[in-house]
C-alpha atoms as a PDB file:
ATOM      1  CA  UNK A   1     130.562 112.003 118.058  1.00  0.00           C
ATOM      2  CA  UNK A   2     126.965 110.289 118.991  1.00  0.00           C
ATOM      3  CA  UNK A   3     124.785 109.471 116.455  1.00  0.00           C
ATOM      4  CA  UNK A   4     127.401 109.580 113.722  1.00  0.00           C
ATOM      5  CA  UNK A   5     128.525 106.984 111.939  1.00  0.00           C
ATOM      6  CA  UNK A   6     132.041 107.501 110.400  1.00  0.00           C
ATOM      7  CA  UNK A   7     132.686 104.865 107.124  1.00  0.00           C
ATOM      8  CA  UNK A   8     136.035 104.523 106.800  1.00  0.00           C
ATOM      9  CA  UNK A   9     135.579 102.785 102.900  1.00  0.00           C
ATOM     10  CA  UNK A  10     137.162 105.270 100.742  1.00  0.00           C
ATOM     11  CA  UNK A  11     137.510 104.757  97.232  1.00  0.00           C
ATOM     12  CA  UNK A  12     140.840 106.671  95.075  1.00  0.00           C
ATOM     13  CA  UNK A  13     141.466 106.801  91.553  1.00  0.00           C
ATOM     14  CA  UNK A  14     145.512 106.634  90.744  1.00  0.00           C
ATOM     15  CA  UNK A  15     145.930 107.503  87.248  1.00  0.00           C
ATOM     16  CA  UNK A  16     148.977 105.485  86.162  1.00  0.00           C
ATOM     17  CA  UNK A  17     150.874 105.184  83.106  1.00  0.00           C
ATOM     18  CA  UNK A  18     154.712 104.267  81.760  1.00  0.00           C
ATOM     19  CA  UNK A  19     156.239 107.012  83.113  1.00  0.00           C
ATOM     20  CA  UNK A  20     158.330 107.310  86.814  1.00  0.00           C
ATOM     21  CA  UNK A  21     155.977 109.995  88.046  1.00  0.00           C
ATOM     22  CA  UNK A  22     152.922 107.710  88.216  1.00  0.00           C
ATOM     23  CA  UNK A  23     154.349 104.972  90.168  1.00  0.00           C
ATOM     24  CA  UNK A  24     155.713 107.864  92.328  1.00  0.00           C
ATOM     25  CA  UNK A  25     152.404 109.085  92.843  1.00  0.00           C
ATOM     26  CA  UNK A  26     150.675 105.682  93.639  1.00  0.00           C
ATOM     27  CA  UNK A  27     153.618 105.751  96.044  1.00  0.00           C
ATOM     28  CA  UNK A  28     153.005 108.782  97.727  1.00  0.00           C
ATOM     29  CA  UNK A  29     149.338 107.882  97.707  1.00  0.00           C
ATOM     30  CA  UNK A  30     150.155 104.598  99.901  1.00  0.00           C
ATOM     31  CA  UNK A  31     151.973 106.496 102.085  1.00  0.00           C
ATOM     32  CA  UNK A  32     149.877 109.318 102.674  1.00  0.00           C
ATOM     33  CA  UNK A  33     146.313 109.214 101.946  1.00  0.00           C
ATOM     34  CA  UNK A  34     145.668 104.978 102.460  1.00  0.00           C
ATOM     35  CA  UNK A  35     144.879 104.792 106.598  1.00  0.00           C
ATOM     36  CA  UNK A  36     146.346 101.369 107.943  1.00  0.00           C
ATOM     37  CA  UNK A  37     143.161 100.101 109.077  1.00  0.00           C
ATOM     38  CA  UNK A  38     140.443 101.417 106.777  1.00  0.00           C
ATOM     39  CA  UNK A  39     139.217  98.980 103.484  1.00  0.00           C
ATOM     40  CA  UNK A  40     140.188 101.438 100.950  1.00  0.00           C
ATOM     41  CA  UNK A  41     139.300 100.718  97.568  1.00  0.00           C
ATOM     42  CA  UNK A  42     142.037 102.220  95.145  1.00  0.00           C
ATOM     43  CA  UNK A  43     141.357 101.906  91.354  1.00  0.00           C
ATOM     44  CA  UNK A  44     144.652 101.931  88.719  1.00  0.00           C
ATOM     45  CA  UNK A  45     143.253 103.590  85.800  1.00  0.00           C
ATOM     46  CA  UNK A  46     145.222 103.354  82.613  1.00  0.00           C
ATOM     47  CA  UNK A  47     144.565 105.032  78.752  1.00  0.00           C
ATOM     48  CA  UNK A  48     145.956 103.435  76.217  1.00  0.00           C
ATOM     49  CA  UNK A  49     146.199 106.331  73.002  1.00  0.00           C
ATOM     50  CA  UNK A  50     143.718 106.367  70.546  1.00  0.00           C
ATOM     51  CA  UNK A  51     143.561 103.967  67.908  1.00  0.00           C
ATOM     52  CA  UNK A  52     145.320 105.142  64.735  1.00  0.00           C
ATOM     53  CA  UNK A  53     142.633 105.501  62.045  1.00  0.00           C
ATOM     54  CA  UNK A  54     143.936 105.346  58.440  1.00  0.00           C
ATOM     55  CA  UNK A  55     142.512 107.097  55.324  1.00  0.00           C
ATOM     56  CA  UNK A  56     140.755 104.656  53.062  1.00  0.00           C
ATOM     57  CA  UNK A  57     142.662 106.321  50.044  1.00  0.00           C
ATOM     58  CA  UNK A  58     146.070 105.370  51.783  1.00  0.00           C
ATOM     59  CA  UNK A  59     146.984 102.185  49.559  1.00  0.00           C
ATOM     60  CA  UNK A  60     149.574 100.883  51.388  1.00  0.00           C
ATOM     61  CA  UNK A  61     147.776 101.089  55.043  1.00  0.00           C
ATOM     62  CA  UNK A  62     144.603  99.651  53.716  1.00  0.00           C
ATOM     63  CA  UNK A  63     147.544  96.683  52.404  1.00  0.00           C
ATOM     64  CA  UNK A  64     149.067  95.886  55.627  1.00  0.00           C
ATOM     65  CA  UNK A  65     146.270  97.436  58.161  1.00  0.00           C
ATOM     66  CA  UNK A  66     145.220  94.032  59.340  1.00  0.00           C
ATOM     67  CA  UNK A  67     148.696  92.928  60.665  1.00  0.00           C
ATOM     68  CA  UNK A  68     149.492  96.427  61.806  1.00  0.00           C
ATOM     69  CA  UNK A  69     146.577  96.745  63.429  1.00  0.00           C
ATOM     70  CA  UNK A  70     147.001  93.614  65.175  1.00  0.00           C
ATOM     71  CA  UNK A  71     150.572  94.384  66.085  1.00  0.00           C
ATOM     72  CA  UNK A  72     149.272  97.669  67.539  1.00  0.00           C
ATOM     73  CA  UNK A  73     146.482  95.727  69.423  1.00  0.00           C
ATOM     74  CA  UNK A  74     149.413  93.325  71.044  1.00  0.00           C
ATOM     75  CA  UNK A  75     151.786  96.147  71.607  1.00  0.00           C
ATOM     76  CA  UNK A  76     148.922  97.848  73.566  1.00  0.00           C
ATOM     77  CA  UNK A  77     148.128  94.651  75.780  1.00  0.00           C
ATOM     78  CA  UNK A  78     151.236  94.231  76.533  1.00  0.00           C
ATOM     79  CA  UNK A  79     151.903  97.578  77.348  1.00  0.00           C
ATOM     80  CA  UNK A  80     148.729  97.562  79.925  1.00  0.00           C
ATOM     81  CA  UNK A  81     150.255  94.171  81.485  1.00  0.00           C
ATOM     82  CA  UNK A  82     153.809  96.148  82.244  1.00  0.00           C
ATOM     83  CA  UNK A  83     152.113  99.011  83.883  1.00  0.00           C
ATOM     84  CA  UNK A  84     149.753  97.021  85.666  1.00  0.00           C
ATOM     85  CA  UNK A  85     152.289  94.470  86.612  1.00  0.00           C
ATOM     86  CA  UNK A  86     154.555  97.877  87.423  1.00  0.00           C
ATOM     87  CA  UNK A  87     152.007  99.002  89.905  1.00  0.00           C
ATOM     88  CA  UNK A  88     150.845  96.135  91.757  1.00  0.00           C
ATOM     89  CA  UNK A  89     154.851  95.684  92.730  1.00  0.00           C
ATOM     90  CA  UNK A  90     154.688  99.041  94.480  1.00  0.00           C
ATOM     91  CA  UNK A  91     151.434  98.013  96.007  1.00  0.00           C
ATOM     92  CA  UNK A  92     152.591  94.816  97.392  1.00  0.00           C
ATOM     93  CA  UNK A  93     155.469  96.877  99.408  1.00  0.00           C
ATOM     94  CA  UNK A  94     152.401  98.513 101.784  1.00  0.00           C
ATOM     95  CA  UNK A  95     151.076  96.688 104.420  1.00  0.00           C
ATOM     96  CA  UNK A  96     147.539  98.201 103.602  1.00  0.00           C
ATOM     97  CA  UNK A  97     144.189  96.153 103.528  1.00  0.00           C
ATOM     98  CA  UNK A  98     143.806  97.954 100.287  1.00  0.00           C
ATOM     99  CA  UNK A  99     141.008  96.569  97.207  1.00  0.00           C
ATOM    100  CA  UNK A 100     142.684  96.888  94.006  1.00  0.00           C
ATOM    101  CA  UNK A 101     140.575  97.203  90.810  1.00  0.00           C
ATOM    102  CA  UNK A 102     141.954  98.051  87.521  1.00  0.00           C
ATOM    103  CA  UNK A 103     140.110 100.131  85.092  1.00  0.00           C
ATOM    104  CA  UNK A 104     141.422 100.510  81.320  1.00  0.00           C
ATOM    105  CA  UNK A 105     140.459 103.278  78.813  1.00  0.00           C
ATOM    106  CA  UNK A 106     140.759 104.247  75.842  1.00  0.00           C
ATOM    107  CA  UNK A 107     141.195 107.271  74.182  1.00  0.00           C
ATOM    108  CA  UNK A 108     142.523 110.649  75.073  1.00  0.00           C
ATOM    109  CA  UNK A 109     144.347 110.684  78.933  1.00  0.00           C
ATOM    110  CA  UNK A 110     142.158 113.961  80.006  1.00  0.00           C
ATOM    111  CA  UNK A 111     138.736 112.636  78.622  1.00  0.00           C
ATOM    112  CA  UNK A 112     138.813 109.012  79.539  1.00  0.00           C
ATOM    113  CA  UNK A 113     140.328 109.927  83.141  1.00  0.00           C
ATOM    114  CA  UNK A 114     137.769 112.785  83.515  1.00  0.00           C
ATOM    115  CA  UNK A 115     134.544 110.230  82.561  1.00  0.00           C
ATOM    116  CA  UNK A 116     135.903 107.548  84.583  1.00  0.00           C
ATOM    117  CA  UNK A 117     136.058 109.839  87.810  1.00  0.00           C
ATOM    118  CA  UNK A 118     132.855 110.755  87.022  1.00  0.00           C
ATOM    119  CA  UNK A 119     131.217 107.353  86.692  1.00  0.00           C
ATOM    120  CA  UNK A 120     133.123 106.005  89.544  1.00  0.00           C
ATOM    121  CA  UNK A 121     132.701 108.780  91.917  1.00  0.00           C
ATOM    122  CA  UNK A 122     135.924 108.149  94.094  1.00  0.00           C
ATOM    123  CA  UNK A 123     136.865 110.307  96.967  1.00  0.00           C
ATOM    124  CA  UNK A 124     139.930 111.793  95.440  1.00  0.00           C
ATOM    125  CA  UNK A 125     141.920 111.363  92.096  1.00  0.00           C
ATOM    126  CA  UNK A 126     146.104 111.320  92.563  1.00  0.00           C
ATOM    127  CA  UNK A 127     147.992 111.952  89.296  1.00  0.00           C
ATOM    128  CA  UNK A 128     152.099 112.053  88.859  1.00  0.00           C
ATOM    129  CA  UNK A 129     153.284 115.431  87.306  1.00  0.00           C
ATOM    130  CA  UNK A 130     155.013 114.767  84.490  1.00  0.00           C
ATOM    131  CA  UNK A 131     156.858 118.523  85.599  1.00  0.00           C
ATOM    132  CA  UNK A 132     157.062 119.924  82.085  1.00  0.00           C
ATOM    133  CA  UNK A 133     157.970 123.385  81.917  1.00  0.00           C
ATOM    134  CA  UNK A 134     155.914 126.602  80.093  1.00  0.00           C
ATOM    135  CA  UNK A 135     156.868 125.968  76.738  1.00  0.00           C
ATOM    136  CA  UNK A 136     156.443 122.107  76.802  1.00  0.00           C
ATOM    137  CA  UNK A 137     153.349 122.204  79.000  1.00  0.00           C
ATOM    138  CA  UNK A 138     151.588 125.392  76.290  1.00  0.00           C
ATOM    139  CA  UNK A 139     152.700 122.435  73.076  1.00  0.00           C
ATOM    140  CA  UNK A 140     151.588 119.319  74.637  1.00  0.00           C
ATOM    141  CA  UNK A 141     148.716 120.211  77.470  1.00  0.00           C
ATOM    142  CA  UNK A 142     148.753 119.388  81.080  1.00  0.00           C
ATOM    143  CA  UNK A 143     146.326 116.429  81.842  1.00  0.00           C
ATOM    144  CA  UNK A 144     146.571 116.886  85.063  1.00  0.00           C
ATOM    145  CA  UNK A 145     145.488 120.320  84.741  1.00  0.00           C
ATOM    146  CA  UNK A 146     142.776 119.365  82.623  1.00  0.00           C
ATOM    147  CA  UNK A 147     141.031 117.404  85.237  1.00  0.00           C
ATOM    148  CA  UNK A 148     141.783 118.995  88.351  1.00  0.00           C
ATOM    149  CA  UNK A 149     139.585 121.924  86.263  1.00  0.00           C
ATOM    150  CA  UNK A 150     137.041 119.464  85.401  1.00  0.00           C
ATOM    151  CA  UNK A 151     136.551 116.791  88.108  1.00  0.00           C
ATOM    152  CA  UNK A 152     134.234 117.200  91.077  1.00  0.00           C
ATOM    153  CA  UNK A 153     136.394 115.574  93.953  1.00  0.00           C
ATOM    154  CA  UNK A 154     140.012 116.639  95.018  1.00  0.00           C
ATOM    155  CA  UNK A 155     143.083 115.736  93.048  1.00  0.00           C
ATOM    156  CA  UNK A 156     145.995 115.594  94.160  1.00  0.00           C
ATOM    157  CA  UNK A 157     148.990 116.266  91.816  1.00  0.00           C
ATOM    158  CA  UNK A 158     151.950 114.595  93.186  1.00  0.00           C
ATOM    159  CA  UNK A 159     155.384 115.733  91.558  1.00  0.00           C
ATOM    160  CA  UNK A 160     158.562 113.426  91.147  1.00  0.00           C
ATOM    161  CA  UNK A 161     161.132 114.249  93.943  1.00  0.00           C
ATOM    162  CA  UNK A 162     163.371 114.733  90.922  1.00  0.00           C
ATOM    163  CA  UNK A 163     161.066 117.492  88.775  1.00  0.00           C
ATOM    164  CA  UNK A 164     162.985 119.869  87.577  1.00  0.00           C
ATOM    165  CA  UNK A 165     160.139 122.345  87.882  1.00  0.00           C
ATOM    166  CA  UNK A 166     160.374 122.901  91.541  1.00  0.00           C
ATOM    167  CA  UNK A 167     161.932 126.123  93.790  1.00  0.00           C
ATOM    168  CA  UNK A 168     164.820 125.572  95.211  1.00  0.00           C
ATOM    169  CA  UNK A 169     164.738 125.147  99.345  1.00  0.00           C
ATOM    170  CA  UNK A 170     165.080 128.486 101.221  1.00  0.00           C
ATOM    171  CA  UNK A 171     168.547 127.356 102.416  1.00  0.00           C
ATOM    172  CA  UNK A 172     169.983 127.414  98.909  1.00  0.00           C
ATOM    173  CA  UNK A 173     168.651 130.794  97.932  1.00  0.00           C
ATOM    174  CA  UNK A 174     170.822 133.684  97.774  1.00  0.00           C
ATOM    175  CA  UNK A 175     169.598 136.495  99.246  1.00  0.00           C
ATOM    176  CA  UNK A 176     170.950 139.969  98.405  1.00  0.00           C
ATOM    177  CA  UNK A 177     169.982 142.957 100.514  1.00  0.00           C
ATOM    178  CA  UNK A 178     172.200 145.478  99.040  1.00  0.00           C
ATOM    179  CA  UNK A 179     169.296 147.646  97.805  1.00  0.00           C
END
Protein backbone atom coordinates (compact mmCIF):
# COMPACT_ATOMS: atom_id res chain seq x y z
CA UNK A 1 0.00 0.00 0.00
CA UNK A 2 1.45 3.77 -0.69
CA UNK A 3 1.98 5.88 1.97
CA UNK A 4 1.98 3.13 4.58
CA UNK A 5 4.59 2.13 6.42
CA UNK A 6 4.31 -1.49 7.77
CA UNK A 7 6.86 -2.08 11.12
CA UNK A 8 7.46 -5.40 11.30
CA UNK A 9 9.01 -5.00 15.29
CA UNK A 10 6.58 -6.88 17.27
CA UNK A 11 6.98 -7.36 20.78
CA UNK A 12 5.27 -10.93 22.69
CA UNK A 13 5.05 -11.74 26.17
CA UNK A 14 5.52 -15.80 26.80
CA UNK A 15 4.56 -16.45 30.24
CA UNK A 16 6.78 -19.38 31.27
CA UNK A 17 7.11 -21.39 34.24
CA UNK A 18 8.29 -25.21 35.45
CA UNK A 19 5.74 -26.88 33.91
CA UNK A 20 5.76 -28.80 30.11
CA UNK A 21 2.94 -26.62 28.87
CA UNK A 22 4.97 -23.38 28.94
CA UNK A 23 7.89 -24.49 27.04
CA UNK A 24 5.21 -25.97 24.70
CA UNK A 25 3.74 -22.75 24.29
CA UNK A 26 7.01 -20.71 23.72
CA UNK A 27 7.28 -23.53 21.18
CA UNK A 28 4.28 -23.08 19.40
CA UNK A 29 4.87 -19.36 19.62
CA UNK A 30 8.29 -19.80 17.54
CA UNK A 31 6.64 -21.66 15.19
CA UNK A 32 3.68 -19.77 14.58
CA UNK A 33 3.46 -16.25 15.48
CA UNK A 34 7.64 -15.24 15.17
CA UNK A 35 7.92 -14.23 11.09
CA UNK A 36 11.51 -15.35 9.82
CA UNK A 37 12.55 -12.02 8.89
CA UNK A 38 10.92 -9.54 11.26
CA UNK A 39 13.12 -8.28 14.71
CA UNK A 40 10.65 -9.57 17.08
CA UNK A 41 11.16 -8.79 20.53
CA UNK A 42 9.80 -11.76 22.76
CA UNK A 43 9.91 -11.25 26.59
CA UNK A 44 10.06 -14.66 29.07
CA UNK A 45 8.17 -13.54 31.97
CA UNK A 46 8.45 -15.64 35.07
CA UNK A 47 6.57 -15.31 38.88
CA UNK A 48 8.18 -16.69 41.42
CA UNK A 49 5.19 -17.33 44.49
CA UNK A 50 4.85 -14.98 47.05
CA UNK A 51 7.13 -14.76 49.80
CA UNK A 52 5.98 -16.77 52.83
CA UNK A 53 5.29 -14.25 55.63
CA UNK A 54 5.41 -15.72 59.17
CA UNK A 55 3.43 -14.59 62.27
CA UNK A 56 5.63 -12.76 64.71
CA UNK A 57 4.01 -14.94 67.57
CA UNK A 58 5.31 -18.17 65.72
CA UNK A 59 8.47 -18.93 68.03
CA UNK A 60 10.05 -21.31 66.14
CA UNK A 61 9.84 -19.36 62.57
CA UNK A 62 10.96 -16.15 64.10
CA UNK A 63 14.11 -18.90 65.40
CA UNK A 64 15.15 -20.20 62.15
CA UNK A 65 13.47 -17.41 59.68
CA UNK A 66 16.82 -16.03 58.70
CA UNK A 67 18.26 -19.34 57.26
CA UNK A 68 14.89 -20.36 55.94
CA UNK A 69 14.39 -17.40 54.44
CA UNK A 70 17.61 -17.48 52.81
CA UNK A 71 17.18 -21.06 51.71
CA UNK A 72 13.86 -19.96 50.17
CA UNK A 73 15.63 -16.93 48.51
CA UNK A 74 18.33 -19.57 46.86
CA UNK A 75 15.74 -22.13 46.06
CA UNK A 76 13.89 -19.33 44.17
CA UNK A 77 17.09 -18.17 42.13
CA UNK A 78 17.80 -21.19 41.25
CA UNK A 79 14.55 -22.08 40.27
CA UNK A 80 14.40 -18.80 37.84
CA UNK A 81 17.97 -19.96 36.36
CA UNK A 82 16.32 -23.62 35.35
CA UNK A 83 13.39 -22.09 33.67
CA UNK A 84 15.25 -19.49 32.09
CA UNK A 85 18.04 -21.76 31.14
CA UNK A 86 14.86 -24.25 30.08
CA UNK A 87 13.63 -21.68 27.67
CA UNK A 88 16.46 -20.20 26.00
CA UNK A 89 17.28 -24.11 24.86
CA UNK A 90 13.99 -24.13 22.98
CA UNK A 91 14.80 -20.73 21.65
CA UNK A 92 18.14 -21.56 20.35
CA UNK A 93 16.40 -24.49 18.12
CA UNK A 94 14.61 -21.45 15.82
CA UNK A 95 16.42 -19.85 13.32
CA UNK A 96 14.59 -16.49 14.24
CA UNK A 97 16.35 -13.00 14.55
CA UNK A 98 14.40 -12.92 17.73
CA UNK A 99 15.42 -10.18 20.99
CA UNK A 100 15.12 -12.03 24.10
CA UNK A 101 14.51 -10.11 27.37
CA UNK A 102 13.65 -11.72 30.55
CA UNK A 103 11.33 -10.17 32.97
CA UNK A 104 10.91 -11.69 36.66
CA UNK A 105 7.98 -11.08 39.09
CA UNK A 106 6.92 -11.61 42.00
CA UNK A 107 3.88 -12.37 43.50
CA UNK A 108 0.67 -13.92 42.41
CA UNK A 109 0.93 -15.55 38.47
CA UNK A 110 -2.47 -13.58 37.36
CA UNK A 111 -1.49 -10.13 38.95
CA UNK A 112 2.16 -9.87 38.19
CA UNK A 113 1.52 -11.28 34.49
CA UNK A 114 -1.53 -8.94 34.11
CA UNK A 115 0.71 -5.57 35.32
CA UNK A 116 3.57 -6.61 33.35
CA UNK A 117 1.43 -6.79 30.03
CA UNK A 118 0.22 -3.71 30.92
CA UNK A 119 3.46 -1.82 31.47
CA UNK A 120 5.07 -3.47 28.60
CA UNK A 121 2.37 -3.16 26.13
CA UNK A 122 3.35 -6.21 23.84
CA UNK A 123 1.39 -7.18 20.83
CA UNK A 124 0.11 -10.43 22.15
CA UNK A 125 0.57 -12.54 25.42
CA UNK A 126 0.98 -16.67 24.76
CA UNK A 127 0.38 -18.77 27.91
CA UNK A 128 0.60 -22.88 28.15
CA UNK A 129 -2.73 -24.41 29.50
CA UNK A 130 -2.03 -26.22 32.26
CA UNK A 131 -5.57 -28.31 30.91
CA UNK A 132 -7.09 -28.80 34.34
CA UNK A 133 -10.47 -29.99 34.32
CA UNK A 134 -13.91 -28.29 36.10
CA UNK A 135 -13.33 -29.36 39.43
CA UNK A 136 -9.52 -28.62 39.55
CA UNK A 137 -9.79 -25.44 37.50
CA UNK A 138 -13.21 -24.08 40.14
CA UNK A 139 -10.30 -25.10 43.43
CA UNK A 140 -7.23 -23.67 42.05
CA UNK A 141 -8.25 -20.74 39.32
CA UNK A 142 -7.28 -20.53 35.75
CA UNK A 143 -4.51 -17.84 35.23
CA UNK A 144 -4.82 -17.96 31.98
CA UNK A 145 -8.34 -17.18 32.21
CA UNK A 146 -7.70 -14.50 34.49
CA UNK A 147 -5.79 -12.48 32.04
CA UNK A 148 -7.19 -13.20 28.83
CA UNK A 149 -10.37 -11.36 30.89
CA UNK A 150 -8.17 -8.67 31.97
CA UNK A 151 -5.44 -7.83 29.41
CA UNK A 152 -5.92 -5.41 26.54
CA UNK A 153 -4.01 -7.28 23.64
CA UNK A 154 -4.73 -10.92 22.36
CA UNK A 155 -3.65 -14.00 24.22
CA UNK A 156 -3.23 -16.83 22.99
CA UNK A 157 -3.74 -19.99 25.16
CA UNK A 158 -1.77 -22.73 23.73
CA UNK A 159 -2.69 -26.32 25.15
CA UNK A 160 -0.14 -29.32 25.51
CA UNK A 161 -0.64 -31.80 22.57
CA UNK A 162 -1.05 -34.22 25.46
CA UNK A 163 -4.07 -32.26 27.59
CA UNK A 164 -6.33 -34.42 28.59
CA UNK A 165 -9.02 -31.77 28.31
CA UNK A 166 -9.41 -31.87 24.63
CA UNK A 167 -12.40 -33.57 22.17
CA UNK A 168 -11.56 -36.33 20.64
CA UNK A 169 -10.98 -36.01 16.54
CA UNK A 170 -14.20 -36.53 14.51
CA UNK A 171 -12.74 -39.83 13.21
CA UNK A 172 -12.82 -41.44 16.64
CA UNK A 173 -16.33 -40.43 17.53
CA UNK A 174 -19.04 -42.84 17.46
CA UNK A 175 -21.88 -41.77 15.93
CA UNK A 176 -25.26 -43.44 16.56
CA UNK A 177 -28.23 -42.62 14.37
CA UNK A 178 -30.62 -45.10 15.63
CA UNK A 179 -33.07 -42.45 16.90
Amino acid sequence: MEGVSVDDKHKIVVAVDESEESMHALSWCLSNLVPHNSTTTLVLLYVKPPPIIYSSFDMAAHMFSSDVIVAMEKYGTDLVNSVMKRAEAVFRNFNRNVNVEKVIGSGEAQDVICDTVEKLRPDTLVMGSHGYGFLKRAILGSVSEHCAKRVKCPVVIVKHPHDKTTLPSNSSLKHDDGF
